[in-house]
PDB file of N, CA and C in Angstrom:
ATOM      1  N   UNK A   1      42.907  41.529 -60.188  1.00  0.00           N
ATOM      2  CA  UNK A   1      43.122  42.892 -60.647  1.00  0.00           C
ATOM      3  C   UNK A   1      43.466  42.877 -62.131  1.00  0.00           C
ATOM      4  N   UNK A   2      42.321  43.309 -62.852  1.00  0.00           N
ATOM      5  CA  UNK A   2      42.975  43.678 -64.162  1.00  0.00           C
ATOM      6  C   UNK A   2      43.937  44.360 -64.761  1.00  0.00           C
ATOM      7  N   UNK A   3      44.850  44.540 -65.765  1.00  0.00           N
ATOM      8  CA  UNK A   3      46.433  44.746 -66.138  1.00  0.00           C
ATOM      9  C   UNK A   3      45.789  46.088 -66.609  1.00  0.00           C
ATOM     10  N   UNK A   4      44.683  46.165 -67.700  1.00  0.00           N
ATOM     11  CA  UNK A   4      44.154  47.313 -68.323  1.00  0.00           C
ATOM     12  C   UNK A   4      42.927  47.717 -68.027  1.00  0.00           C
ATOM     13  N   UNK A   5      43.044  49.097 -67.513  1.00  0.00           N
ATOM     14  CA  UNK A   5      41.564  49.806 -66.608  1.00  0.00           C
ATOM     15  C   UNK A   5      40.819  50.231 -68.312  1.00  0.00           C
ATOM     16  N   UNK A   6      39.813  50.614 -67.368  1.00  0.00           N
ATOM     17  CA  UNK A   6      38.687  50.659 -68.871  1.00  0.00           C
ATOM     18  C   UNK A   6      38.627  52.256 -69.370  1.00  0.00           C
ATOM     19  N   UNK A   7      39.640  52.870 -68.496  1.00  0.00           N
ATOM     20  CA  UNK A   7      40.174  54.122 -69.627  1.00  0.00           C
ATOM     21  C   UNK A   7      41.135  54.138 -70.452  1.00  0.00           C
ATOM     22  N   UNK A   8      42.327  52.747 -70.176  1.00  0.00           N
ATOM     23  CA  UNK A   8      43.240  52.401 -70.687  1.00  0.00           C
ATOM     24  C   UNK A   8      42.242  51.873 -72.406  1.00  0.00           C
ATOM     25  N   UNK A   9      41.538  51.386 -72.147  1.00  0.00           N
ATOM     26  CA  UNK A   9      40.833  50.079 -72.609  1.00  0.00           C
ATOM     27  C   UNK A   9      40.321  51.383 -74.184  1.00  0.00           C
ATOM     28  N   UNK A  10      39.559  52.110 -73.372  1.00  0.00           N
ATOM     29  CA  UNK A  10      38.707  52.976 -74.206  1.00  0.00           C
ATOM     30  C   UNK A  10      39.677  54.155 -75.044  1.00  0.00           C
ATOM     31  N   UNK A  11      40.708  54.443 -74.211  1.00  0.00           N
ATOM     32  CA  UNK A  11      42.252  55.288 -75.270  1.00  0.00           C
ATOM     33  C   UNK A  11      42.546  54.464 -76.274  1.00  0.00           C
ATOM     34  N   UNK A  12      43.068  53.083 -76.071  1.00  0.00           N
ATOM     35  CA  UNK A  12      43.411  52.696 -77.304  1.00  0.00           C
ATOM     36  C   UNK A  12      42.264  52.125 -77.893  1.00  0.00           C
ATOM     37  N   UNK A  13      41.270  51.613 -77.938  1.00  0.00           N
ATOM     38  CA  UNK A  13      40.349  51.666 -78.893  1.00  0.00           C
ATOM     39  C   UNK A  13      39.954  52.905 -79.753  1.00  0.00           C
ATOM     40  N   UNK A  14      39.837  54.355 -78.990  1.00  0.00           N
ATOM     41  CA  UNK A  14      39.939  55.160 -79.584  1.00  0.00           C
ATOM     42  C   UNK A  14      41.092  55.189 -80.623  1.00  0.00           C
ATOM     43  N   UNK A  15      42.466  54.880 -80.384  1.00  0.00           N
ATOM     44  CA  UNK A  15      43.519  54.799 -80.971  1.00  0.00           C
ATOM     45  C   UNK A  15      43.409  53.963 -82.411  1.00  0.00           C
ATOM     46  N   UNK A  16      43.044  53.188 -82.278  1.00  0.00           N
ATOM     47  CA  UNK A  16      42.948  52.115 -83.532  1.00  0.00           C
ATOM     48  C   UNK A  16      41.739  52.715 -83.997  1.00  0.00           C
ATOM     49  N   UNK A  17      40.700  53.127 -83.235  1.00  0.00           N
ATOM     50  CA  UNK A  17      39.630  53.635 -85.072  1.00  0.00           C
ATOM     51  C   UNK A  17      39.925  54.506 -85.573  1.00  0.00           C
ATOM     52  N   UNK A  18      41.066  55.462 -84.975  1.00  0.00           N
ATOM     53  CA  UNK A  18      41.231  56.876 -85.391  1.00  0.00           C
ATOM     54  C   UNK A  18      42.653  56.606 -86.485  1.00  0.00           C
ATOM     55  N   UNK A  19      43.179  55.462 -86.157  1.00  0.00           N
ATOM     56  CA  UNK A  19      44.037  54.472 -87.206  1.00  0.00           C
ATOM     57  C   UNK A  19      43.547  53.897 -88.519  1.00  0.00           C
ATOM     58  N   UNK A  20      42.221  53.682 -88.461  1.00  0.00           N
ATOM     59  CA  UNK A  20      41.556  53.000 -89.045  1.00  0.00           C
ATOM     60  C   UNK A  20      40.733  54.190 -90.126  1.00  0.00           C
ATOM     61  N   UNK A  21      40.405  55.136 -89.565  1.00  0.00           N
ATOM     62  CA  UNK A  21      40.350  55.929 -89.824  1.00  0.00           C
ATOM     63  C   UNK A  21      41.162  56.664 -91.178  1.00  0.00           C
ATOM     64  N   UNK A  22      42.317  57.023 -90.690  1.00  0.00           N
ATOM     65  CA  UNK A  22      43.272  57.086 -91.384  1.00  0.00           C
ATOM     66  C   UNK A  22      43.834  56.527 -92.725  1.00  0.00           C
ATOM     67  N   UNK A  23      43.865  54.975 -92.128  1.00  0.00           N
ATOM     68  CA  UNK A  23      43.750  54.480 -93.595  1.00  0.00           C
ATOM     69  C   UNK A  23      42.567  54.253 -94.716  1.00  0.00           C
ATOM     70  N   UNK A  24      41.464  54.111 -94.263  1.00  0.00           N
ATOM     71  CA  UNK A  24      40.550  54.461 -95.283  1.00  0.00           C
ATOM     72  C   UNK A  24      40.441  55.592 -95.956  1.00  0.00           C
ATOM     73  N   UNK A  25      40.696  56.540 -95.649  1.00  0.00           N
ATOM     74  CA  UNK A  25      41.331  57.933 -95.970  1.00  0.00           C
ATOM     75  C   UNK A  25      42.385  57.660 -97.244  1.00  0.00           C
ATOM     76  N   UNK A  26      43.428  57.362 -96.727  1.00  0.00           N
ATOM     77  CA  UNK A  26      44.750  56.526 -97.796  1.00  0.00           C
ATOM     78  C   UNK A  26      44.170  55.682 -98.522  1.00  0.00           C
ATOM     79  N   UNK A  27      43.416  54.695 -98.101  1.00  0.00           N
ATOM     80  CA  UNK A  27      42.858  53.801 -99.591  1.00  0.00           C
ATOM     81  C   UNK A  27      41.370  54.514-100.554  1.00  0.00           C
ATOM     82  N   UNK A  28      40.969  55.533-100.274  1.00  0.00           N
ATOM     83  CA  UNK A  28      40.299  56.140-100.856  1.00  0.00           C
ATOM     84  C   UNK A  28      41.154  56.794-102.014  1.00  0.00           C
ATOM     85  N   UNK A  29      42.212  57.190-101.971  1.00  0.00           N
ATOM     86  CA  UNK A  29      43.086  57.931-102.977  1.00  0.00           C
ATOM     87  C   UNK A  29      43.438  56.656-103.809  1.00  0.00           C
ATOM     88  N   UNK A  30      43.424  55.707-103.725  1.00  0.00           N
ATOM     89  CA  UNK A  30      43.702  54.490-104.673  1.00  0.00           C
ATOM     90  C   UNK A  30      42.641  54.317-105.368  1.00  0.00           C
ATOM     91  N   UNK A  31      41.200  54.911-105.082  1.00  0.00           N
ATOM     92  CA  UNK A  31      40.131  54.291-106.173  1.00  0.00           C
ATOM     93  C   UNK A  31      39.326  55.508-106.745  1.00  0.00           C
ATOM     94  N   UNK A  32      40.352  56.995-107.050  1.00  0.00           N
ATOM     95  CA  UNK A  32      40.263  58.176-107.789  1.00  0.00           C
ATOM     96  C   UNK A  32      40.598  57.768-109.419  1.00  0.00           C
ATOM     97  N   UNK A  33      40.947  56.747-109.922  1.00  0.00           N
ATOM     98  CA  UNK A  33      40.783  56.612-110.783  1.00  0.00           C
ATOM     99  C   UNK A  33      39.614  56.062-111.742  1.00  0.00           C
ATOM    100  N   UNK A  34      39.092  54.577-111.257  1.00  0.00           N
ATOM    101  CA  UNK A  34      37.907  54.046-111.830  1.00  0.00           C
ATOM    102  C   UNK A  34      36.327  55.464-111.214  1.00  0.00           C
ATOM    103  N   UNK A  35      36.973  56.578-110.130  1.00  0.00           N
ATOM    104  CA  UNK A  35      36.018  57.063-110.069  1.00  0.00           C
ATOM    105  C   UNK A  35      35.882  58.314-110.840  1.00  0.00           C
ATOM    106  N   UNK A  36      37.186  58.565-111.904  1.00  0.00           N
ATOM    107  CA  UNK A  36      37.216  59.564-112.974  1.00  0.00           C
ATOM    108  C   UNK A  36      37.540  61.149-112.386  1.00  0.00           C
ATOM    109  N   UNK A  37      38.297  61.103-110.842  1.00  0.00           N
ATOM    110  CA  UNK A  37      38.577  62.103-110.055  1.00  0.00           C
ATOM    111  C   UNK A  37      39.955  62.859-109.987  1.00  0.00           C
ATOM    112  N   UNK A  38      39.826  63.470-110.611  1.00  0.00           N
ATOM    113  CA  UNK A  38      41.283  64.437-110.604  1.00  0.00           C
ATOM    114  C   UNK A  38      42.247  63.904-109.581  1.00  0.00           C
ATOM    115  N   UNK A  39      43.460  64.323-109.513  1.00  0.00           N
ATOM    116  CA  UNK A  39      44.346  64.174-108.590  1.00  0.00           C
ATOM    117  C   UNK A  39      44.418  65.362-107.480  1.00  0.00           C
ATOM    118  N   UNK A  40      44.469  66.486-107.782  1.00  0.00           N
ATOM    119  CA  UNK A  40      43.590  67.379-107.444  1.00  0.00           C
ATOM    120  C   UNK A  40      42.652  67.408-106.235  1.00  0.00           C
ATOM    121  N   UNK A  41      41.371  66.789-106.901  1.00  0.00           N
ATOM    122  CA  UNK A  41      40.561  66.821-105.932  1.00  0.00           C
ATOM    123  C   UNK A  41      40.721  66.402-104.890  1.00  0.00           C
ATOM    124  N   UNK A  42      41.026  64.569-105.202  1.00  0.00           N
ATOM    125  CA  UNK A  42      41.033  63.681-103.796  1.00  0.00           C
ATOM    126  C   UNK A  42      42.134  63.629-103.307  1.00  0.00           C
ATOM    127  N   UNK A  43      43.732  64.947-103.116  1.00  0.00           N
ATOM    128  CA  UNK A  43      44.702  65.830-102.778  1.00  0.00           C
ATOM    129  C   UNK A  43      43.742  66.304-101.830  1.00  0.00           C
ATOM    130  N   UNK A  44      42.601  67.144-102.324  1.00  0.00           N
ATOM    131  CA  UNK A  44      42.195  68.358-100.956  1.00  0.00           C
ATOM    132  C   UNK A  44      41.091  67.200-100.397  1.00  0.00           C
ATOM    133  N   UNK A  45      40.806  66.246-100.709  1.00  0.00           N
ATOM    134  CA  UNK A  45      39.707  65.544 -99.820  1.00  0.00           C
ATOM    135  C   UNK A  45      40.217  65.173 -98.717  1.00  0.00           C
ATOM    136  N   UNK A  46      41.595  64.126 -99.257  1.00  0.00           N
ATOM    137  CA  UNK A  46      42.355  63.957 -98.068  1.00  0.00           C
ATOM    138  C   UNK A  46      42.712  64.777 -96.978  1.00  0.00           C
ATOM    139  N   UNK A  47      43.158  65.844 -97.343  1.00  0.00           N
ATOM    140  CA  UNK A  47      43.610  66.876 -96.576  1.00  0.00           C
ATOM    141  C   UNK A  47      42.391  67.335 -95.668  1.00  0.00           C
ATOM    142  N   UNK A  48      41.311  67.614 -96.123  1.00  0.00           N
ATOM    143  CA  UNK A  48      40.410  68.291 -95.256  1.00  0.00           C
ATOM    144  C   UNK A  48      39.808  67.069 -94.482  1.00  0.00           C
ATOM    145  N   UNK A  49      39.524  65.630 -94.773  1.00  0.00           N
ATOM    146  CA  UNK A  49      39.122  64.510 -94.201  1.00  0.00           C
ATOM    147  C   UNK A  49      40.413  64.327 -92.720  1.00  0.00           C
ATOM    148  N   UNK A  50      41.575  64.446 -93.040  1.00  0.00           N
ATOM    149  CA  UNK A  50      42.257  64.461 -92.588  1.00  0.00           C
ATOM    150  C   UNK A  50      42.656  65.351 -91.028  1.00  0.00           C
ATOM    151  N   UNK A  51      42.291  66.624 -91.576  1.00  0.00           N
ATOM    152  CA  UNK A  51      41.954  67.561 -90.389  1.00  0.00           C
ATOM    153  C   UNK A  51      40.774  67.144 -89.546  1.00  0.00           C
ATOM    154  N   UNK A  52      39.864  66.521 -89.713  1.00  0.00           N
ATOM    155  CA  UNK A  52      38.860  66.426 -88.908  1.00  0.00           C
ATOM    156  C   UNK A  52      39.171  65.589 -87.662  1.00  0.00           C
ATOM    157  N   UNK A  53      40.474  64.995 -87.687  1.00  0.00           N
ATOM    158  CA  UNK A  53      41.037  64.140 -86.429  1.00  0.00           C
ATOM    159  C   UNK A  53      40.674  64.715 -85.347  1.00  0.00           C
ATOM    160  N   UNK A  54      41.575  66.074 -85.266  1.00  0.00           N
ATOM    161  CA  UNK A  54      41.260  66.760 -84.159  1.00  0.00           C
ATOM    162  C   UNK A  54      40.335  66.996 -83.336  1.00  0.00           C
ATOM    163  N   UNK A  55      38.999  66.615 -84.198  1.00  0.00           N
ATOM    164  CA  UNK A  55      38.004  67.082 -83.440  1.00  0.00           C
ATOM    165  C   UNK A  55      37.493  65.652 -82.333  1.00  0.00           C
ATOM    166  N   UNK A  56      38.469  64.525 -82.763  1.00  0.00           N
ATOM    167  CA  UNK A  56      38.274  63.494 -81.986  1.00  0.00           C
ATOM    168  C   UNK A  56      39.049  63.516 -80.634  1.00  0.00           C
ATOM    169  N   UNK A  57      40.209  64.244 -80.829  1.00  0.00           N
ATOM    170  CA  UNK A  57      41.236  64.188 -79.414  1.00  0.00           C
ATOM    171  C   UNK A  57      40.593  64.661 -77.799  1.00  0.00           C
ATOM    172  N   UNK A  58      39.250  65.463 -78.089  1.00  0.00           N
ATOM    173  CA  UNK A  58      38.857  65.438 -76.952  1.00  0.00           C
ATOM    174  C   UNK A  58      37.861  64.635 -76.420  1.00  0.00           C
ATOM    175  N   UNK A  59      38.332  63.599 -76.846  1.00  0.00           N
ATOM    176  CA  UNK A  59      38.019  61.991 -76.296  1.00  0.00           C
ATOM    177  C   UNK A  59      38.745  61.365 -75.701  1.00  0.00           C
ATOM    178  N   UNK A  60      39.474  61.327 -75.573  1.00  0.00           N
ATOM    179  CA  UNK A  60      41.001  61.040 -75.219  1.00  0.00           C
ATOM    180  C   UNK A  60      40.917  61.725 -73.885  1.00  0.00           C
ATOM    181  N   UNK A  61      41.512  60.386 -72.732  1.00  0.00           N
ATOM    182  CA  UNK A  61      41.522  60.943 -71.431  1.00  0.00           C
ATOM    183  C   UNK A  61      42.664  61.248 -70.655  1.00  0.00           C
ATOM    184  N   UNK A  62      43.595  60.673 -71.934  1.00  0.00           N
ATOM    185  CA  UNK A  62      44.980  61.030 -71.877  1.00  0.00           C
ATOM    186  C   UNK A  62      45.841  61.416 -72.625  1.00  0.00           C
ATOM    187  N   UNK A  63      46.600  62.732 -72.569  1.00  0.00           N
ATOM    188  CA  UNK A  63      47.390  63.462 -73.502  1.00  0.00           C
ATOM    189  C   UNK A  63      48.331  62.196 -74.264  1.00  0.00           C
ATOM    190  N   UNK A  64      48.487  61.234 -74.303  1.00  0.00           N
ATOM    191  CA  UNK A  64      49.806  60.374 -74.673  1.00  0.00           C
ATOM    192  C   UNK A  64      49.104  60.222 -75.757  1.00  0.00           C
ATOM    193  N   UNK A  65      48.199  59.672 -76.060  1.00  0.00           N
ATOM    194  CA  UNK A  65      47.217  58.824 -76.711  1.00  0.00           C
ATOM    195  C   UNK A  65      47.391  59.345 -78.089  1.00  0.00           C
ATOM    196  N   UNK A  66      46.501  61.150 -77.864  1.00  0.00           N
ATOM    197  CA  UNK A  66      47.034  61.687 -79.884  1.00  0.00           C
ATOM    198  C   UNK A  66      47.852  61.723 -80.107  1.00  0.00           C
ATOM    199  N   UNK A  67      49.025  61.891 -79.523  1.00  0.00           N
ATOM    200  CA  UNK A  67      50.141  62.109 -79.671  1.00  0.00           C
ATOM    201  C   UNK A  67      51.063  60.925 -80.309  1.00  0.00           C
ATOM    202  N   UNK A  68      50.255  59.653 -79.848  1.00  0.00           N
ATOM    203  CA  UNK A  68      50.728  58.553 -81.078  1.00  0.00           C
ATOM    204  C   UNK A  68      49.938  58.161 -82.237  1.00  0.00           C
ATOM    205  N   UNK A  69      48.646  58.972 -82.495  1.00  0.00           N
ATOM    206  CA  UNK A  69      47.843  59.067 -83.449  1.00  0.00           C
ATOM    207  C   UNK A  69      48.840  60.102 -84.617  1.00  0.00           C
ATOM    208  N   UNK A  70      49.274  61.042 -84.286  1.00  0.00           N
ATOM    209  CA  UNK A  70      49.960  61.787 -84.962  1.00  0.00           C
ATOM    210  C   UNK A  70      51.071  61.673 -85.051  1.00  0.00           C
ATOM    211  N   UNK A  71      51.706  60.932 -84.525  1.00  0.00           N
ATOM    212  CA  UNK A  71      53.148  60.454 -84.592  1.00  0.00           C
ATOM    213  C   UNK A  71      53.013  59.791 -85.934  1.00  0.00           C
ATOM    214  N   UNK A  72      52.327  58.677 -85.608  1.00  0.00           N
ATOM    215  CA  UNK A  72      52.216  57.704 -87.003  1.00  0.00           C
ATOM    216  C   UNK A  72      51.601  57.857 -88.328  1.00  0.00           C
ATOM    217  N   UNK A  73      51.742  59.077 -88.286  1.00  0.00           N
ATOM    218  CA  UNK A  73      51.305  60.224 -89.706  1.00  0.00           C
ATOM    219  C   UNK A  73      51.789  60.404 -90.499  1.00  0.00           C
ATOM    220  N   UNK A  74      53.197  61.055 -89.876  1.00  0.00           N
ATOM    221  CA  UNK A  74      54.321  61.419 -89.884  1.00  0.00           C
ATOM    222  C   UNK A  74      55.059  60.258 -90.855  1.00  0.00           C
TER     223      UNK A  74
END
């Protein structure tokens, strides 16, 4: 009997790209400079890149799951 079922399996994988996610997001604001980009701008890039999470949570086969996606936001 396996420890982790393959919805367990497929939540947190979801979990870590949507992590992963995230930080490429965050290291994109580190290379607004050599790309001659306001502070400004890549402010609202983040932000709107950022919102698009949501549209991943109904992947998720269990309420716990975004809920530590967004925890660790915070």
């Amino acid at each position: 009997m396996s420890l982790l079922s393959p919805e367990i399996v497929w939540n947190i994988t979801l979990m870590f790209l949507c992590h992963v996610y995230i930080l490429l997001m965050i290291l994109t604001q580190s290379i607004k400079e050599p790309l001659h980009i306001s502070r400004k701008t890549s402010h609202k890039f983040l932000h709107v890149m950022i919102v698009n999470l949501p549209f991943i949570i109904h992947f998720f086969s269990s309420n716990i799951f975004p809920f530590f996606v967004e925890a660790y936001q915070e």
